[in-house]
PDB file of N, CA and C in Angstrom:
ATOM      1  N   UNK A   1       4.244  19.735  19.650  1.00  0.00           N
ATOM      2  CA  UNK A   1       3.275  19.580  20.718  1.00  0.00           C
ATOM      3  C   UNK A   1       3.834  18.602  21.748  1.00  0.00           C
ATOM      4  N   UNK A   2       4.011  19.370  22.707  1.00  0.00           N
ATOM      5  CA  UNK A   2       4.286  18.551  24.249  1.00  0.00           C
ATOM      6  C   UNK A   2       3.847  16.877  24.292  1.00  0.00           C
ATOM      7  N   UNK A   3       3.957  15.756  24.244  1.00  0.00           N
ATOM      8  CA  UNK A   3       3.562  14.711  24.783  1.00  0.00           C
ATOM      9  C   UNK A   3       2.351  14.665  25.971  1.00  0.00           C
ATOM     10  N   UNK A   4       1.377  14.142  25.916  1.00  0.00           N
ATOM     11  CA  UNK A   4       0.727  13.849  26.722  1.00  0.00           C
ATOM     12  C   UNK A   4       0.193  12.354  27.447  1.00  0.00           C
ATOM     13  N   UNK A   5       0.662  12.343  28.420  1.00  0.00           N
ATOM     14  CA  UNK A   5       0.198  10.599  28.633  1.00  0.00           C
ATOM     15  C   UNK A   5      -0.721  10.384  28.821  1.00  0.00           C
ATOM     16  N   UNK A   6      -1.135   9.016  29.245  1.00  0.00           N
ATOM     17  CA  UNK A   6      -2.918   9.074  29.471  1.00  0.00           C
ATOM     18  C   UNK A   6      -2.826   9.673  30.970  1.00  0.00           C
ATOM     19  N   UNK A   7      -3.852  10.324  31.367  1.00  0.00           N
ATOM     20  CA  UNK A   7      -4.225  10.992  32.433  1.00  0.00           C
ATOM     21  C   UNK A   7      -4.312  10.061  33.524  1.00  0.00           C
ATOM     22  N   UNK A   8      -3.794  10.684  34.436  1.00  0.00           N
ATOM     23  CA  UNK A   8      -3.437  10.284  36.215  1.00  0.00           C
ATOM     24  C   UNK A   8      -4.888   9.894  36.689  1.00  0.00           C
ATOM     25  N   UNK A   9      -5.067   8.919  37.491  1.00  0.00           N
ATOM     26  CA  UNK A   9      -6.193   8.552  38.091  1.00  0.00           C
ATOM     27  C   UNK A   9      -5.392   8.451  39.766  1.00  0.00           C
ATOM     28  N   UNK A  10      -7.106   9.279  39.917  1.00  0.00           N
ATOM     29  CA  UNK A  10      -7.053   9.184  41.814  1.00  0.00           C
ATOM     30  C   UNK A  10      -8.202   8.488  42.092  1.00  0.00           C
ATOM     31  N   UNK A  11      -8.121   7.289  42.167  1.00  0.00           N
ATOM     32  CA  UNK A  11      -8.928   6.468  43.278  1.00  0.00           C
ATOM     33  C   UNK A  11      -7.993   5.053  44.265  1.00  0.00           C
ATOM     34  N   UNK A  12      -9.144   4.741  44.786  1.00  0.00           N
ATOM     35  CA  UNK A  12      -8.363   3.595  45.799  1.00  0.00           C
ATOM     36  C   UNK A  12      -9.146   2.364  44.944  1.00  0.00           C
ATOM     37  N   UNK A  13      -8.456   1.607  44.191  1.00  0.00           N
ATOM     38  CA  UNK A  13      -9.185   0.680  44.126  1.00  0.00           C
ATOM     39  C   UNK A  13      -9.682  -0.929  45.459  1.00  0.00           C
ATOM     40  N   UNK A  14     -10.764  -1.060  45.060  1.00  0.00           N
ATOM     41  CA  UNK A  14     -10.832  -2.149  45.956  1.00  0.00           C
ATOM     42  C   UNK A  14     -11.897  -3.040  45.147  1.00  0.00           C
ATOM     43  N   UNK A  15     -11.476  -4.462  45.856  1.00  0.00           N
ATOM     44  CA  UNK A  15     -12.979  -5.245  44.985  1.00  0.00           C
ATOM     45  C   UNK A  15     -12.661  -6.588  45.716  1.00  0.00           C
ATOM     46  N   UNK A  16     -13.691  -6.188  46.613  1.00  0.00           N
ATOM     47  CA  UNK A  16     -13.690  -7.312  47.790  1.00  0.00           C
ATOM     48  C   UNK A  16     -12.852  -6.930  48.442  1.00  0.00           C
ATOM     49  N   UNK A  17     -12.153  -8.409  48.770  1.00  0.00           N
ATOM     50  CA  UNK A  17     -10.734  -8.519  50.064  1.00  0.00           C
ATOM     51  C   UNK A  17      -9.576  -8.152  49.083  1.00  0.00           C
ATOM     52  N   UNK A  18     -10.077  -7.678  47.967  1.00  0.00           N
ATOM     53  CA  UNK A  18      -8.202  -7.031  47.467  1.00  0.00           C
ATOM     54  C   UNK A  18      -8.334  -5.436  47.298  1.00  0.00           C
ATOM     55  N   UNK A  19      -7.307  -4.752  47.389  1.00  0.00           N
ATOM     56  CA  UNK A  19      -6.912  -3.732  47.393  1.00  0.00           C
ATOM     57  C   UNK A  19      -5.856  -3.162  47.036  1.00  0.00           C
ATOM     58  N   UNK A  20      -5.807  -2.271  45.882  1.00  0.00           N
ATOM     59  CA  UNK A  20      -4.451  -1.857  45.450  1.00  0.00           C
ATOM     60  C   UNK A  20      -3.906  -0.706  46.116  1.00  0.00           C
ATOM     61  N   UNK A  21      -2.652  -0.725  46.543  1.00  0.00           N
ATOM     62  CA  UNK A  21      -1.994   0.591  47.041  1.00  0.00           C
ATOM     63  C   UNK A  21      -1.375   1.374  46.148  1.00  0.00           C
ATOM     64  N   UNK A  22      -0.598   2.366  46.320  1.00  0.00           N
ATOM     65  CA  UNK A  22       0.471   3.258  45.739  1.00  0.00           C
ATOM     66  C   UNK A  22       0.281   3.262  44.350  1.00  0.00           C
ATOM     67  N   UNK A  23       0.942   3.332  43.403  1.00  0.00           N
ATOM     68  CA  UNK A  23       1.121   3.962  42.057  1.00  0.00           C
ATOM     69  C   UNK A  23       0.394   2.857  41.336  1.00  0.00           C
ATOM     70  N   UNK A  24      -0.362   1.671  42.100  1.00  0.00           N
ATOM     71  CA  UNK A  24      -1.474   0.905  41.007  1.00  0.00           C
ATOM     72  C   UNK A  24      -2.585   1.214  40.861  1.00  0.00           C
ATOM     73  N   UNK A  25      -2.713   1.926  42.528  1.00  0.00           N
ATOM     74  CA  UNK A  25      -4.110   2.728  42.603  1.00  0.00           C
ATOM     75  C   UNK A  25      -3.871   4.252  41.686  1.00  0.00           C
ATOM     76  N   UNK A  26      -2.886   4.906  41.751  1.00  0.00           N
ATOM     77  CA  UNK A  26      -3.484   6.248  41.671  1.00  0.00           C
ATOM     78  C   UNK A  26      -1.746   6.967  41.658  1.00  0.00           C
ATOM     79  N   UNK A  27      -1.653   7.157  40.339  1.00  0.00           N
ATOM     80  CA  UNK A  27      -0.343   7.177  39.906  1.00  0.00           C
ATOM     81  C   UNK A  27       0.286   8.669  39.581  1.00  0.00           C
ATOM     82  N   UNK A  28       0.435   9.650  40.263  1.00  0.00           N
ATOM     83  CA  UNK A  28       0.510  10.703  39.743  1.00  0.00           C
ATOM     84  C   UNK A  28       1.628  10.754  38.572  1.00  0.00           C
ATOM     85  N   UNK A  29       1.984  11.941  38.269  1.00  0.00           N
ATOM     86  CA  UNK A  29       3.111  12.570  37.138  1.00  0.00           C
ATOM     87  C   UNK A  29       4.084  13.026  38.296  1.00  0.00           C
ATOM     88  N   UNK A  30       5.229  13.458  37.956  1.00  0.00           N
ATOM     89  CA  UNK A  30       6.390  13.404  38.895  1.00  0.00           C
ATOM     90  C   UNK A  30       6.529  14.859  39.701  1.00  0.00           C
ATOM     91  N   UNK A  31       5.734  15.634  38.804  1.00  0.00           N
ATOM     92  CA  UNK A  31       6.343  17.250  39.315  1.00  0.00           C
ATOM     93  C   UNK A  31       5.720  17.091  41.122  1.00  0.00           C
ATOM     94  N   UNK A  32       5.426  16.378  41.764  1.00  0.00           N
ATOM     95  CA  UNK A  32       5.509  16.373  43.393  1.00  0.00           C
ATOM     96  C   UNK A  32       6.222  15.248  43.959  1.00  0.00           C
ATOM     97  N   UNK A  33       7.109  14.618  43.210  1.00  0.00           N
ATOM     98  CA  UNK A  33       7.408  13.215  43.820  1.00  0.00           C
ATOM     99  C   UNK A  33       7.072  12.960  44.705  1.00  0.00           C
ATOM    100  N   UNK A  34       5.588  12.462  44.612  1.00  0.00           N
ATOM    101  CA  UNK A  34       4.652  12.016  46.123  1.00  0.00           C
ATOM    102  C   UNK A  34       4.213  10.457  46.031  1.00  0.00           C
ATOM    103  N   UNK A  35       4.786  10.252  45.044  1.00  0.00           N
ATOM    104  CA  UNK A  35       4.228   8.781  44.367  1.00  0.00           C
ATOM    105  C   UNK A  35       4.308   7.786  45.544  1.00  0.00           C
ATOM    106  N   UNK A  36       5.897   7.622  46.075  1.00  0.00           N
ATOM    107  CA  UNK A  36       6.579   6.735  46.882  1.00  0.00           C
ATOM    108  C   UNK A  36       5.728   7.166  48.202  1.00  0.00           C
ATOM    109  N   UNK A  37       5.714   8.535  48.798  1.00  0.00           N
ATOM    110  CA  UNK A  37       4.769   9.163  50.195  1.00  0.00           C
ATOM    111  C   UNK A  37       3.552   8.200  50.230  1.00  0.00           C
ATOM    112  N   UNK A  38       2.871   8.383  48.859  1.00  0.00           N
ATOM    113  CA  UNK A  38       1.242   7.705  49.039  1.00  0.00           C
ATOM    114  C   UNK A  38       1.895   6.522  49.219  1.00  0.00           C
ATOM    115  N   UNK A  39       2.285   5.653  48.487  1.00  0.00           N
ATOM    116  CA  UNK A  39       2.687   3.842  48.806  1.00  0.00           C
ATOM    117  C   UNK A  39       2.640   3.975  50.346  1.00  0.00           C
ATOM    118  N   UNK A  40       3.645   4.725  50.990  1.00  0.00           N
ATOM    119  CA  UNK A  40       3.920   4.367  52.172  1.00  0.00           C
ATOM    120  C   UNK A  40       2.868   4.799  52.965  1.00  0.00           C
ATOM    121  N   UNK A  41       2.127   5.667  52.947  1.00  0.00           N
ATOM    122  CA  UNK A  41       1.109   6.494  53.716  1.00  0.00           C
ATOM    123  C   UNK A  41      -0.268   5.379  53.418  1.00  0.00           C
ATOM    124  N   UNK A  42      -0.420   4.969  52.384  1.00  0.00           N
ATOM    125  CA  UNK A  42      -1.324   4.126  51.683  1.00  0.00           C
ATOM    126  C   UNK A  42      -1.141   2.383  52.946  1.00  0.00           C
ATOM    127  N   UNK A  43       0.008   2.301  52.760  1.00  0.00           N
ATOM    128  CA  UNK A  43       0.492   0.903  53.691  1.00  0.00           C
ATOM    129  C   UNK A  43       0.495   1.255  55.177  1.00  0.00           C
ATOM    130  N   UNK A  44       0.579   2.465  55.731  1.00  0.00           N
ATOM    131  CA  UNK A  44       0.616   2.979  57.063  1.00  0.00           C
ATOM    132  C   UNK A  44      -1.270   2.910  57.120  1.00  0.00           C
ATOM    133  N   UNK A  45      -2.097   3.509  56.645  1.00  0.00           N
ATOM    134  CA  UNK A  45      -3.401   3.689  56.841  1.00  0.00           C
ATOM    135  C   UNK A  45      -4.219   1.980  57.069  1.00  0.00           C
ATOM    136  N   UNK A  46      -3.717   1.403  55.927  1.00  0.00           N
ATOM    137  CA  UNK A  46      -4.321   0.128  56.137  1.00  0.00           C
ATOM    138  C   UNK A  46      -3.889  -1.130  57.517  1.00  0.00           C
ATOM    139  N   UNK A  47      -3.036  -0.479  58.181  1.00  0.00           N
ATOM    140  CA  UNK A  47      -2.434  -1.414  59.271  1.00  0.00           C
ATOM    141  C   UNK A  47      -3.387  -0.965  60.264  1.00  0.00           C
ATOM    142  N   UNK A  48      -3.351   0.825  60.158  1.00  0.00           N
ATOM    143  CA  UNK A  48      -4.409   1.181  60.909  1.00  0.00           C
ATOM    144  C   UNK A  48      -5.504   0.732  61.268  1.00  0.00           C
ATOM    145  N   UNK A  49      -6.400   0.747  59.906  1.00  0.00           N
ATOM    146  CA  UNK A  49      -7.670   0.507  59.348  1.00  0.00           C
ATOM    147  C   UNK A  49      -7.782  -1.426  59.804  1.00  0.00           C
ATOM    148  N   UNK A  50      -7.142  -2.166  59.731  1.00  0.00           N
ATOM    149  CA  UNK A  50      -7.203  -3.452  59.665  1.00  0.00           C
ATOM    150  C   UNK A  50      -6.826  -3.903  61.193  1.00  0.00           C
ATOM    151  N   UNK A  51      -6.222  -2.729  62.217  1.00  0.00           N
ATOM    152  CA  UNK A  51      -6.167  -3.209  63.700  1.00  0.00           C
ATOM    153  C   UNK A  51      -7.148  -2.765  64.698  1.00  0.00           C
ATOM    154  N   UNK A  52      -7.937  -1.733  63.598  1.00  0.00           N
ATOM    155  CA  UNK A  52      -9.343  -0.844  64.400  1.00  0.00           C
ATOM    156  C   UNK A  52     -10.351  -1.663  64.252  1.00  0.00           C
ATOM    157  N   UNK A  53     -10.598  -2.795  62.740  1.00  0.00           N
ATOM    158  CA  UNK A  53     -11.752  -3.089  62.894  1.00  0.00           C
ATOM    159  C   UNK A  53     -11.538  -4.406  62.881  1.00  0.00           C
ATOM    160  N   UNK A  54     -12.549  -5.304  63.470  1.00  0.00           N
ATOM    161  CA  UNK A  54     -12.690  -6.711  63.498  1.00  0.00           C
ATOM    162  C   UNK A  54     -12.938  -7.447  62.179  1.00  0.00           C
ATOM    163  N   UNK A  55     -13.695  -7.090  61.084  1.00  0.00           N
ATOM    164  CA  UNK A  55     -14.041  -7.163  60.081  1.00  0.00           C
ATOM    165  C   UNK A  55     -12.478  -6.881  59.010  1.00  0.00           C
ATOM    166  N   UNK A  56     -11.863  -7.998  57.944  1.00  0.00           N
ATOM    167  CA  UNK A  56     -11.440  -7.023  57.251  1.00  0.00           C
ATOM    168  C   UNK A  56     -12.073  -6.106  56.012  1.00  0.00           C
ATOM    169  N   UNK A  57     -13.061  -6.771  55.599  1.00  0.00           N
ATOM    170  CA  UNK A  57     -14.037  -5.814  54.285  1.00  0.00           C
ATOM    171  C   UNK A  57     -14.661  -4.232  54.796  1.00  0.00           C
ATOM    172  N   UNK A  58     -14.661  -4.511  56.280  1.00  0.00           N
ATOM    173  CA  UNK A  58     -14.712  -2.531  57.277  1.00  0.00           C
ATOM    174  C   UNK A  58     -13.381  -2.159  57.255  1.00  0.00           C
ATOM    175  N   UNK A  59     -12.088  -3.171  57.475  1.00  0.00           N
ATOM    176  CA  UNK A  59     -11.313  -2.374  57.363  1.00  0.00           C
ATOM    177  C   UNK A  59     -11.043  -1.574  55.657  1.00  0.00           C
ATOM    178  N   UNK A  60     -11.069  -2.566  54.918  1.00  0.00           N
ATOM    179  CA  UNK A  60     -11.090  -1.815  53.492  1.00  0.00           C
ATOM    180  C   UNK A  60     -11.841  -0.801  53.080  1.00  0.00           C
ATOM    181  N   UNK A  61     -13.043  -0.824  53.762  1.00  0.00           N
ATOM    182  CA  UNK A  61     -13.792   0.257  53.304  1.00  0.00           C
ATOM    183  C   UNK A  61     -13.563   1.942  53.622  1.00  0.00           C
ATOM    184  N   UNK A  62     -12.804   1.181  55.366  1.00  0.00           N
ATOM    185  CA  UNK A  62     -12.492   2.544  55.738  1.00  0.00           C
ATOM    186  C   UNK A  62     -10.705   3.005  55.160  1.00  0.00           C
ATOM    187  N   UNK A  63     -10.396   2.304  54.998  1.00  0.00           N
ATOM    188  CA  UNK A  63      -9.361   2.687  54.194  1.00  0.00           C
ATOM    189  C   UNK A  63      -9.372   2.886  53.095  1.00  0.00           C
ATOM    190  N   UNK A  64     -10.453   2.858  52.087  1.00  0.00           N
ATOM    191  CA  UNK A  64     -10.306   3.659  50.775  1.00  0.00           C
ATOM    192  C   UNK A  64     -11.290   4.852  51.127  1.00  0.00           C
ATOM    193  N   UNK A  65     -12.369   5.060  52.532  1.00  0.00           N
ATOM    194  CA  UNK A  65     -12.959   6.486  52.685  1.00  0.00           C
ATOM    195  C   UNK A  65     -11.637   7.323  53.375  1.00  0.00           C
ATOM    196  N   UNK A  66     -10.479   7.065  53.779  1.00  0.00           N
ATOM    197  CA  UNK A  66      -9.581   8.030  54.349  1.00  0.00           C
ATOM    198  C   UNK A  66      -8.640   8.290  53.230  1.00  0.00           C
ATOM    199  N   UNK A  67      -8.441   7.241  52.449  1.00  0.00           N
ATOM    200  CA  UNK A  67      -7.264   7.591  51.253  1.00  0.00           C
ATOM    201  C   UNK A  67      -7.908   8.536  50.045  1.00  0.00           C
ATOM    202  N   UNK A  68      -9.001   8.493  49.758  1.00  0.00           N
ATOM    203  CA  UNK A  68      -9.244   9.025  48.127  1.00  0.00           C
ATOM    204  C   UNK A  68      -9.194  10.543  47.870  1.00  0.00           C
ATOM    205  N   UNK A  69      -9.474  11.042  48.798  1.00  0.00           N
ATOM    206  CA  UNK A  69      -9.245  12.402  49.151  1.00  0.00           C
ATOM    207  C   UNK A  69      -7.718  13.118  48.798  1.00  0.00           C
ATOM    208  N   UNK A  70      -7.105  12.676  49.438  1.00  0.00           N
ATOM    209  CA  UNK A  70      -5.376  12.810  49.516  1.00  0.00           C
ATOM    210  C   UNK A  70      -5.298  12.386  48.433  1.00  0.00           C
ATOM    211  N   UNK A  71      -5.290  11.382  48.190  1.00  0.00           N
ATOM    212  CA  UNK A  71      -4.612  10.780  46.631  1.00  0.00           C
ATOM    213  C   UNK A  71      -5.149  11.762  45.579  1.00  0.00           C
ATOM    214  N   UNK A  72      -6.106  12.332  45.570  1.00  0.00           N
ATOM    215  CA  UNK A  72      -6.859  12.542  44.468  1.00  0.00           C
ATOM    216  C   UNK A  72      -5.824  14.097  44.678  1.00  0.00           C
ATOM    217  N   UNK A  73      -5.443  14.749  45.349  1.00  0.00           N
ATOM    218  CA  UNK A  73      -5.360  16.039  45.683  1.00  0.00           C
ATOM    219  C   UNK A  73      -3.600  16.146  44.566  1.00  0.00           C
ATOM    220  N   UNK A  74      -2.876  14.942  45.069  1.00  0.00           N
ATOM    221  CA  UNK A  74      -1.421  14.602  44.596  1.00  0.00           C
ATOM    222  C   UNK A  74      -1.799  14.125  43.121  1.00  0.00           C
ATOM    223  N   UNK A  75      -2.997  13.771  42.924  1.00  0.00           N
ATOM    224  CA  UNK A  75      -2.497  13.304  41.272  1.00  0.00           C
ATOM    225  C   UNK A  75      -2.779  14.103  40.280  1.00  0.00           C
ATOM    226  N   UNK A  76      -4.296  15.131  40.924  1.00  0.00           N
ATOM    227  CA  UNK A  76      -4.365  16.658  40.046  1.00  0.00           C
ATOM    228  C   UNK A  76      -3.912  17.431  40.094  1.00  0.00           C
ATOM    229  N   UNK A  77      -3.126  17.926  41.197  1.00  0.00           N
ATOM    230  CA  UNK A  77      -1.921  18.559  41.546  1.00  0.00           C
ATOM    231  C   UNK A  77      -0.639  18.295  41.007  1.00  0.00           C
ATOM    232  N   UNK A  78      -0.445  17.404  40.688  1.00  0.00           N
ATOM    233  CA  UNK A  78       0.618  17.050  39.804  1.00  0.00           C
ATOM    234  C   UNK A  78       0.531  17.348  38.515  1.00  0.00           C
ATOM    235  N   UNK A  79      -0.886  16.747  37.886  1.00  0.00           N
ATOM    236  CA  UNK A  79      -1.044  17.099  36.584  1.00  0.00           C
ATOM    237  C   UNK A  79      -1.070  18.201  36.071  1.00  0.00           C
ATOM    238  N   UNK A  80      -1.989  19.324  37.145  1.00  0.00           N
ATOM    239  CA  UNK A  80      -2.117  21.001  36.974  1.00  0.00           C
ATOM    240  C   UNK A  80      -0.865  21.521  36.841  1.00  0.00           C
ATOM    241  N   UNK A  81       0.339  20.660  37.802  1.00  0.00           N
ATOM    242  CA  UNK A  81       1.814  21.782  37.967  1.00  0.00           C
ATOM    243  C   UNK A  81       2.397  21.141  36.147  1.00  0.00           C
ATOM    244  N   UNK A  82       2.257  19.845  35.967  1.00  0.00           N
ATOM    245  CA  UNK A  82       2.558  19.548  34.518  1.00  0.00           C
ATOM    246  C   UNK A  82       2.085  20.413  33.378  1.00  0.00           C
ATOM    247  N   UNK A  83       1.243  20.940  33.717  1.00  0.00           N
ATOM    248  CA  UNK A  83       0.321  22.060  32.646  1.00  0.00           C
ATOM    249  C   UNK A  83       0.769  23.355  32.887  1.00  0.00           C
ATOM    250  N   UNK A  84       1.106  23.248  33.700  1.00  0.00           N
ATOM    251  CA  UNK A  84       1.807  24.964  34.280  1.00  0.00           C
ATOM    252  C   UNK A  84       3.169  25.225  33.544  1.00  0.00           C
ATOM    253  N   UNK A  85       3.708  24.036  34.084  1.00  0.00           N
ATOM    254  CA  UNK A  85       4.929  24.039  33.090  1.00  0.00           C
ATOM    255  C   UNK A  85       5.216  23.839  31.695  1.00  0.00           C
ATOM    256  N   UNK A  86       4.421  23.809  31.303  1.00  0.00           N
ATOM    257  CA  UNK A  86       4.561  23.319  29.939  1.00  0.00           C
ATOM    258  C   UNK A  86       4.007  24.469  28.960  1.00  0.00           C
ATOM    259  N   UNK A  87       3.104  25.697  30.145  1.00  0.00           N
ATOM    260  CA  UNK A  87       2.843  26.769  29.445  1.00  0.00           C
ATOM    261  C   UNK A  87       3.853  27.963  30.059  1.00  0.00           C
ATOM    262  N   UNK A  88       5.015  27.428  30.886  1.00  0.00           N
ATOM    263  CA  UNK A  88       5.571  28.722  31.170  1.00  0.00           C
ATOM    264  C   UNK A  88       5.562  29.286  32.503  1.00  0.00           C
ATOM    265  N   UNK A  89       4.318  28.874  33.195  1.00  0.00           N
ATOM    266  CA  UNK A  89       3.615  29.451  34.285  1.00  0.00           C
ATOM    267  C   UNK A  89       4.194  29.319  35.265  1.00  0.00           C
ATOM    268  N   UNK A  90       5.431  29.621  35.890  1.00  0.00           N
ATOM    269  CA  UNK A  90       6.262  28.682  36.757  1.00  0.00           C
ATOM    270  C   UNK A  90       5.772  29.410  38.296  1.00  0.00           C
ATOM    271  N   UNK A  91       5.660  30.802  38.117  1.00  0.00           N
ATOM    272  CA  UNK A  91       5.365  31.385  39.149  1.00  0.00           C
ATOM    273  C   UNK A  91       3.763  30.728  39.595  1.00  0.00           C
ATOM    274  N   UNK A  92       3.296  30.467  39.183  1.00  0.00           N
ATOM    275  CA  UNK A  92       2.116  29.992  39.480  1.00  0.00           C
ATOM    276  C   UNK A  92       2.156  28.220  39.913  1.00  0.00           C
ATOM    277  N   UNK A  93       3.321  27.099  39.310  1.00  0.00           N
ATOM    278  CA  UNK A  93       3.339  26.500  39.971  1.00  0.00           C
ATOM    279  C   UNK A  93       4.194  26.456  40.839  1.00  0.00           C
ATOM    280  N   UNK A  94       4.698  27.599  41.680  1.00  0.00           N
ATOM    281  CA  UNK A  94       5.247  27.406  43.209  1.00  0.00           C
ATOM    282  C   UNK A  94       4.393  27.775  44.081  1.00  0.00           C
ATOM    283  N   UNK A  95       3.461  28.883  43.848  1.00  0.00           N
ATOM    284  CA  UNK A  95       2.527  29.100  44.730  1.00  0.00           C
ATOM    285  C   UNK A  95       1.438  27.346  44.808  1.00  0.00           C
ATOM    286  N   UNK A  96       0.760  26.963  43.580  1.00  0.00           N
ATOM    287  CA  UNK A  96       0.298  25.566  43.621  1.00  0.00           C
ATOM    288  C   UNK A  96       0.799  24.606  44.221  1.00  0.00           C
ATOM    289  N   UNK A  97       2.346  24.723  44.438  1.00  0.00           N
ATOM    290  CA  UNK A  97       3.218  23.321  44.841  1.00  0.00           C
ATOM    291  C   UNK A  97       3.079  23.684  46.431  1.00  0.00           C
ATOM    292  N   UNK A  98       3.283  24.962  46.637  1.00  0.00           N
ATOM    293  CA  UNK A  98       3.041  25.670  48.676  1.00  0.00           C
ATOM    294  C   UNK A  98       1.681  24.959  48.759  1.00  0.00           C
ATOM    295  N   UNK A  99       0.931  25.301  48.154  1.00  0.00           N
ATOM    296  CA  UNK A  99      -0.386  25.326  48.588  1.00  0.00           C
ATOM    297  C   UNK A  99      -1.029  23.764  49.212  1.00  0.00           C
ATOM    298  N   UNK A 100      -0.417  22.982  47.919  1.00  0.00           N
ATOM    299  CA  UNK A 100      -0.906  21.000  48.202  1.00  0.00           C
ATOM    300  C   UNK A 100       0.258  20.997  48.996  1.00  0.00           C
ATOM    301  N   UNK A 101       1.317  21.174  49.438  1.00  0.00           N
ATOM    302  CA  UNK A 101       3.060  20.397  50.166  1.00  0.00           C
ATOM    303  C   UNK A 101       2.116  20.865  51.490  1.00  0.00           C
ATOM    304  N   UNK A 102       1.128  22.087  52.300  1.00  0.00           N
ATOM    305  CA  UNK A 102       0.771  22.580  53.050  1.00  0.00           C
ATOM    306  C   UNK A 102      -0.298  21.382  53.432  1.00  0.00           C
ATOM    307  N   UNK A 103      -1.277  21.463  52.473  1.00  0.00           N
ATOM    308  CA  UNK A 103      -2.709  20.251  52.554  1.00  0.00           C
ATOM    309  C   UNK A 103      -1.593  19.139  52.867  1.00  0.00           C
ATOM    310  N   UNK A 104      -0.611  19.125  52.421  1.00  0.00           N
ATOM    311  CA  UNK A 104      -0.320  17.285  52.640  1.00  0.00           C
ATOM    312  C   UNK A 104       0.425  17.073  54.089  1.00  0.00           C
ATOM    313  N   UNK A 105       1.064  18.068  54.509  1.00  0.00           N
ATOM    314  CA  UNK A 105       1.494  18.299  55.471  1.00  0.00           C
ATOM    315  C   UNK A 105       0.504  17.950  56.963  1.00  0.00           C
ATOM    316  N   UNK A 106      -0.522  18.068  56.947  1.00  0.00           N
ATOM    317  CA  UNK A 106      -1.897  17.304  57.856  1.00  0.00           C
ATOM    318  C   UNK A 106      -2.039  15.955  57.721  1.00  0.00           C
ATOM    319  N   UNK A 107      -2.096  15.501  59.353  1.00  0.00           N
ATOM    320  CA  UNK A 107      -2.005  14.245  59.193  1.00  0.00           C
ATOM    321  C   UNK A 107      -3.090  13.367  58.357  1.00  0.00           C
ATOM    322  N   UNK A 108      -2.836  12.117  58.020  1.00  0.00           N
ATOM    323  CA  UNK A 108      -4.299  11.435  57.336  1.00  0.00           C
ATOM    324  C   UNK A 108      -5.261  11.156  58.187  1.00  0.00           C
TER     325      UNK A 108
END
């Protein structure tokens, strides 16, 4: 029986004025190597988010309502293509891998 790790989480954590980015928040499995994309996309959003609003606890807020979406899309997507492969299904995860590389391809 295949190994299974503990399961990928997609959220943004926040609690208060802290906030975790990239693979502390929301760590996928490798079959999209998107891990490093979110860090950086994750650190690009919050410069955003933190020069739009005067407040930083608005900027956090709005930076975990623009990230959780995306993240969440790369870490079940990852896990689904891990399951694909592991039953064989390969044709099915290239059409899956087109399908999220397409969604991710839109800006945040």
């Amino acid at each position: 029986m295949p190994h299974s790790p503990k399961p990928p989480t997609a959220r943004v954590l926040r609690e208060g004025m802290t906030v975790l980015l990239g693979d502390a928040a929301h760590t996928p499995s490798p079959q999209l190597v998107s891990g490093a994309a979110l860090a950086i996309e994750d650190a690009v959003v919050l410069a955003q988010e933190l020069e739009r609003h005067a407040e930083t606890a608005g900027a956090l807020e709005a930076f975990s309502s623009r990230r959780i979406e995306r993240a969440r899309l790369v870490v079940e997507t990852s896990r689904e293509i891990a399951r694909l492969e592991q039953a064989d299904r390969h044709g099915e995860v290239y059409e899956l891998q087109g399908r999220c590389h397409g969604a991710l391809a839109a800006p945040t």
